[in-house]
N, C-alpha and C. Protein backbone atom coordinates (compact mmCIF):
# COMPACT_ATOMS: atom_id res chain seq x y z
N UNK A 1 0.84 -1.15 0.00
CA UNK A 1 0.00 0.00 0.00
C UNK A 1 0.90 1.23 0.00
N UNK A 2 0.72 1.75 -1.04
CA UNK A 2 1.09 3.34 -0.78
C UNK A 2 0.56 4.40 -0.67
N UNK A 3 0.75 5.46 0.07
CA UNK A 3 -0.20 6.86 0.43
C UNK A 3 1.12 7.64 -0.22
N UNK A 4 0.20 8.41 -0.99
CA UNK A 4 1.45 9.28 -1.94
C UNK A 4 0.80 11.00 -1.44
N UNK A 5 1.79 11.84 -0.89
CA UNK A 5 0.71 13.41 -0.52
C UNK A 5 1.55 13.86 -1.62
N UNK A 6 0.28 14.64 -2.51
CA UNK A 6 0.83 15.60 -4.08
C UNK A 6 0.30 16.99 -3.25
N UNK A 7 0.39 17.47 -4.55
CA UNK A 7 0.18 18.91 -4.06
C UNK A 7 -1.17 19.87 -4.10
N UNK A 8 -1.96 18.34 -4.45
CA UNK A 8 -3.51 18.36 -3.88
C UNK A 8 -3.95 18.88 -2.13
N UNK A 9 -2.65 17.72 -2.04
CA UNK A 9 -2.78 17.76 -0.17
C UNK A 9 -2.80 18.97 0.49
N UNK A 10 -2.45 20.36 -0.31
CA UNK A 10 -1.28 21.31 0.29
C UNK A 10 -3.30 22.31 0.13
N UNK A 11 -3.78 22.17 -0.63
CA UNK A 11 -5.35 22.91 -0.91
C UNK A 11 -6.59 22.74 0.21
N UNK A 12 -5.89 21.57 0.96
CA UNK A 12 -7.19 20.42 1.81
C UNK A 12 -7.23 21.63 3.22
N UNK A 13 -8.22 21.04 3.46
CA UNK A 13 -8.53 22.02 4.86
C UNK A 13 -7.84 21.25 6.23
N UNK A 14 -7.39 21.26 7.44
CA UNK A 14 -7.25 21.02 8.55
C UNK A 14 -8.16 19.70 8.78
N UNK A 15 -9.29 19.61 8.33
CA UNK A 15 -10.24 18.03 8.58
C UNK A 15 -9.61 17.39 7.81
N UNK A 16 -9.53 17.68 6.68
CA UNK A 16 -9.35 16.61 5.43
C UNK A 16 -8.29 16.17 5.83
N UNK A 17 -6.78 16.51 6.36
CA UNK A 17 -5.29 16.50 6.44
C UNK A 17 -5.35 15.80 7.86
N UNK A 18 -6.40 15.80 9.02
CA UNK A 18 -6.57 14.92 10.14
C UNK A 18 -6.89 13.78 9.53
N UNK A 19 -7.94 13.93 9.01
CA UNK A 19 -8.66 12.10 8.45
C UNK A 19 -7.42 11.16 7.31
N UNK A 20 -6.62 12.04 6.71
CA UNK A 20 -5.82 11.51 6.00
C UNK A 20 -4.41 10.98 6.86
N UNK A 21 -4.32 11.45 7.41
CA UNK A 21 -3.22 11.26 9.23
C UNK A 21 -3.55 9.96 9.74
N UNK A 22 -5.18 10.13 9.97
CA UNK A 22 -5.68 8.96 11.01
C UNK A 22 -5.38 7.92 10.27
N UNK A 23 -6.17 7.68 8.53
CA UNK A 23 -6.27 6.63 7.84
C UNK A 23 -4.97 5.74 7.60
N UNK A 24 -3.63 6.65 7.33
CA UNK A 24 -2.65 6.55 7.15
C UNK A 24 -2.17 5.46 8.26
N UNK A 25 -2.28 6.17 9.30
CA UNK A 25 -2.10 5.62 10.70
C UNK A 25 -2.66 4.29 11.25
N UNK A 26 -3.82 4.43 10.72
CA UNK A 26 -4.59 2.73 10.90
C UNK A 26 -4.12 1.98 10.02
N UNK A 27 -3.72 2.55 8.92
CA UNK A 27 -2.97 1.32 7.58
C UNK A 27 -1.33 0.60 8.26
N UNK A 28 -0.56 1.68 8.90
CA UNK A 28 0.16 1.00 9.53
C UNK A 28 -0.23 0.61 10.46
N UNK A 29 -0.86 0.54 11.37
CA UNK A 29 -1.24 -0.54 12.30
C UNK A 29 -1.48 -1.79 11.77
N UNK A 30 -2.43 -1.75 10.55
CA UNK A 30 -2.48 -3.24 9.96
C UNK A 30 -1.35 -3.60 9.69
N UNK A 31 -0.50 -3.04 9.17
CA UNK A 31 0.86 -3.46 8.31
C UNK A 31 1.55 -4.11 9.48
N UNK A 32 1.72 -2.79 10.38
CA UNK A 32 2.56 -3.75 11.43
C UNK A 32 2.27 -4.73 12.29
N UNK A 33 0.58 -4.81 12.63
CA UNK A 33 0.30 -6.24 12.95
C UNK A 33 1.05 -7.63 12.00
N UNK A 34 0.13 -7.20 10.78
CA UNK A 34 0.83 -8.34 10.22
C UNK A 34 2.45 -8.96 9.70
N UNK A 35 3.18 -7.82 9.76
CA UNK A 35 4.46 -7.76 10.45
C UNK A 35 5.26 -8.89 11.35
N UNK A 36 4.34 -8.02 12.47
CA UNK A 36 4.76 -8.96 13.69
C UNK A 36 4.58 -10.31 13.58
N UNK A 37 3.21 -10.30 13.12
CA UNK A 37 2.84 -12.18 13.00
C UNK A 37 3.84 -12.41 12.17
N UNK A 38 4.36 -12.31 11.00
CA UNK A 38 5.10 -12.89 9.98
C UNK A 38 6.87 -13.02 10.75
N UNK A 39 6.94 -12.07 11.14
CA UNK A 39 8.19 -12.37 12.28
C UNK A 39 7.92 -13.61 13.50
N UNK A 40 7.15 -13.37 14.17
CA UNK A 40 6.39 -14.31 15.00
C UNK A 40 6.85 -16.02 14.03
N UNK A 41 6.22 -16.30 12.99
CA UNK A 41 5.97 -17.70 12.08
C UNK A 41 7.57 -17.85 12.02
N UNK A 42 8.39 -16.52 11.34
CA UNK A 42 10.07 -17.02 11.01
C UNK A 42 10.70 -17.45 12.18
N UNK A 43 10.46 -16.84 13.25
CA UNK A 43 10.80 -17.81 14.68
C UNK A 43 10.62 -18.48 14.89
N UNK A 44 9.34 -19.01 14.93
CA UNK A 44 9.12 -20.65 14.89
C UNK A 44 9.55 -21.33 14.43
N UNK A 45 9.51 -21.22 13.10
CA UNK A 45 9.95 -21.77 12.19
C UNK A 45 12.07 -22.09 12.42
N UNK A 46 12.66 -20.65 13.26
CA UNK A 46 13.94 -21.13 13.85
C UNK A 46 13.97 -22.00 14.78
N UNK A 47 12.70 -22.18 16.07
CA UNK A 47 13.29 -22.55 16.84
C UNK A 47 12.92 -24.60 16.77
N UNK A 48 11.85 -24.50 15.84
CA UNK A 48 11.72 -25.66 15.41
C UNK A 48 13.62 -26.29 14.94
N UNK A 49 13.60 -25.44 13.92
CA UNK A 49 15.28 -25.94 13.06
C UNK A 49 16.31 -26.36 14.70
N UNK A 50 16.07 -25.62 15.52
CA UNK A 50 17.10 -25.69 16.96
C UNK A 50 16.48 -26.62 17.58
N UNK A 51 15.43 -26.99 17.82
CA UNK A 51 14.81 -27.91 18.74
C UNK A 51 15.08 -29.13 17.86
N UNK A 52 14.74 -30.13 16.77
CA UNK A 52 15.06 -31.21 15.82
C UNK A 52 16.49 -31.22 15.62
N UNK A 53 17.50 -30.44 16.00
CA UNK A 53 18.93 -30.19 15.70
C UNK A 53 18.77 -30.76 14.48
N UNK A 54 18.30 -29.63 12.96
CA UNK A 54 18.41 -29.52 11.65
C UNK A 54 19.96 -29.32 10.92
N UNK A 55 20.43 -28.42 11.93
CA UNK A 55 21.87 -27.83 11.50
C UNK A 55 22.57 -28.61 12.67
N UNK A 56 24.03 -28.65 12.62
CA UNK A 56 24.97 -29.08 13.13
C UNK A 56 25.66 -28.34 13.51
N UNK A 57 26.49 -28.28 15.11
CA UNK A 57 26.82 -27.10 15.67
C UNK A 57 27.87 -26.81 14.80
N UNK A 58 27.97 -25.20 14.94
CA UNK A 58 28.60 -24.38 13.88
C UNK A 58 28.20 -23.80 12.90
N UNK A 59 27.29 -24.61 12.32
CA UNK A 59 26.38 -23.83 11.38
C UNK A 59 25.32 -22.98 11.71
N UNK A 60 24.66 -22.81 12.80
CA UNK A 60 23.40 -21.81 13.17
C UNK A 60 23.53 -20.31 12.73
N UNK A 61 24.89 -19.87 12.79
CA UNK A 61 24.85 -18.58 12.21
C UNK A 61 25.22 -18.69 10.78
N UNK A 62 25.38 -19.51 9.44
CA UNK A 62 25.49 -19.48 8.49
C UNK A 62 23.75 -19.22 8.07
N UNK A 63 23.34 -20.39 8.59
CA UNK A 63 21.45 -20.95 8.84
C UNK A 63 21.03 -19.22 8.84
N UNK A 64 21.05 -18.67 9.49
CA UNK A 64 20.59 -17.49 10.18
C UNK A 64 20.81 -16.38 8.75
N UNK A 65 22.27 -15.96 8.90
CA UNK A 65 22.67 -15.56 7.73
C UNK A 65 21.88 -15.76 6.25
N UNK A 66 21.67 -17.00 5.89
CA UNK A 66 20.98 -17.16 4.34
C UNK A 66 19.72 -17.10 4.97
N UNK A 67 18.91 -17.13 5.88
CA UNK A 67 17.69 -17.22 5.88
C UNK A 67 17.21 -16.00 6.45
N UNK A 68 17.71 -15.31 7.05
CA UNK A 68 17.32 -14.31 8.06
C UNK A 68 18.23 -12.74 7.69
N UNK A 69 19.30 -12.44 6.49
CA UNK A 69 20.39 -11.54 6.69
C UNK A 69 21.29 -11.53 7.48
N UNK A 70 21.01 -12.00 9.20
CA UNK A 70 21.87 -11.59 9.91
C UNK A 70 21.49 -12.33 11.19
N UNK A 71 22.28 -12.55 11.73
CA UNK A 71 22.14 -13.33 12.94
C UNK A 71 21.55 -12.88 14.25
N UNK A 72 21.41 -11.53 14.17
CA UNK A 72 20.78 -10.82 14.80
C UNK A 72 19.47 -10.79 14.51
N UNK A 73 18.75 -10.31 13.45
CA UNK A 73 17.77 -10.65 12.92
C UNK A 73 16.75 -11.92 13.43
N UNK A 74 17.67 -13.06 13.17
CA UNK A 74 17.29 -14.37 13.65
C UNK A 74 16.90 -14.48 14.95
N UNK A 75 17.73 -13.90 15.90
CA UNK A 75 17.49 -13.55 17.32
C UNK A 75 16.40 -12.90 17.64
N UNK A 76 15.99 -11.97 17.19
CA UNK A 76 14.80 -10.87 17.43
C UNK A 76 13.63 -11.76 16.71
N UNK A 77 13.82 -12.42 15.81
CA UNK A 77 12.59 -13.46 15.25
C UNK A 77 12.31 -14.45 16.59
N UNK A 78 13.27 -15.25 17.04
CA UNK A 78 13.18 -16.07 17.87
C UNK A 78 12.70 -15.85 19.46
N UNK A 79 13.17 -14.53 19.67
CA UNK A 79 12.55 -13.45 20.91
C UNK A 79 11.38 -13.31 21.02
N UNK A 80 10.93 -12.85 19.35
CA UNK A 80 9.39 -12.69 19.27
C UNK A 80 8.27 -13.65 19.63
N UNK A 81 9.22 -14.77 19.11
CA UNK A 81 8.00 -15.99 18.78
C UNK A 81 7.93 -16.70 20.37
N UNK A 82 9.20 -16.71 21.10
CA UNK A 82 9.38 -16.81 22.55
C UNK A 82 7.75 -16.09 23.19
N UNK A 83 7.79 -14.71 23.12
CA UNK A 83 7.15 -13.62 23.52
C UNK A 83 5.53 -13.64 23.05
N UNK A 84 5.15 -14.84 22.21
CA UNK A 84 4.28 -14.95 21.19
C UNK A 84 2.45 -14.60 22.72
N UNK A 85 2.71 -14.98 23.61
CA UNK A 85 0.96 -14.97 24.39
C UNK A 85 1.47 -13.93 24.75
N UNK A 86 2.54 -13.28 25.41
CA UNK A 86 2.43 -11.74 25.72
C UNK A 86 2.26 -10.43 24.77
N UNK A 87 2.65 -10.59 23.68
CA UNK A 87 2.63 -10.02 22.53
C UNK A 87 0.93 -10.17 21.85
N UNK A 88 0.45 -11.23 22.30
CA UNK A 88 -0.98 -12.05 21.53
C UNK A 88 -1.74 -11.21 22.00
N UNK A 89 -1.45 -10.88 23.97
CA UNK A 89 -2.83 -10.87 24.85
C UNK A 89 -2.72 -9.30 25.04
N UNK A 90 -1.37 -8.66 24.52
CA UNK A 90 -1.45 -6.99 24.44
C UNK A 90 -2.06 -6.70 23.19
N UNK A 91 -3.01 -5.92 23.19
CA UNK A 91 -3.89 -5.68 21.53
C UNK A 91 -3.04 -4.33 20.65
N UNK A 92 -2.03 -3.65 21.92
CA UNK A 92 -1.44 -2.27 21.76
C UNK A 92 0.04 -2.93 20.84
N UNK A 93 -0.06 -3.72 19.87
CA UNK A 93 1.42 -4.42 19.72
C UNK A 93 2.41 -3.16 19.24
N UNK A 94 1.85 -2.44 18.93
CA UNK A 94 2.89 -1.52 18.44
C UNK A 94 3.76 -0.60 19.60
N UNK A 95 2.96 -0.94 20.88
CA UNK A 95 4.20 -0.40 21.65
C UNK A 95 5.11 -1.41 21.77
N UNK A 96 5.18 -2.58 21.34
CA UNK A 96 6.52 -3.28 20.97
C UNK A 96 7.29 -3.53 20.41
């Protein structure tokens, strides 16, 4: 989804430029819900690979690397999905 402001935007009154704020604003909320869930699934989906020992020690940060960019990355996936009923049962996810 993209919200593009032209120079339509610049004519709009003070209401119009609130409601376009708010809408904007609720679109990322969806986005970043579904975000989170999709981060949420790639964790699982790591800690499954760690729990079945898929990889062989030494390899987890290669694993991480091709699947994730960065091993860090992988971590914050795996945090999340850890975090998954506290994250579930707060409806505010974006303060996280």
């Amino acid at each position: 989804m993209t919200v593009t402001i032209n120079s339509s935007v610049n004519a709009q009154g003070l209401d119009d430029l609130e409601l376009h704020v708010r809408r904007s604003h609720e679109a990322i909320g969806r986005v970043s819900r579904g975000l989170l869930a999709l981060a949420m699934q790639a964790g699982d989906g790591l800690l499954e690979i760690r729990q079945r020992k898929l990889v062989r020690h030494g390899q987890w940060s290669d694993l991480c690397r091709r699947t994730c960019s960065s091993v860090r990355t992988a971590q914050v996936y795996v945090k999340l999905a850890k975090a998954r009923a506290l994250l579930e049962a707060n409806p505010q996810t974006s303060a996280h």
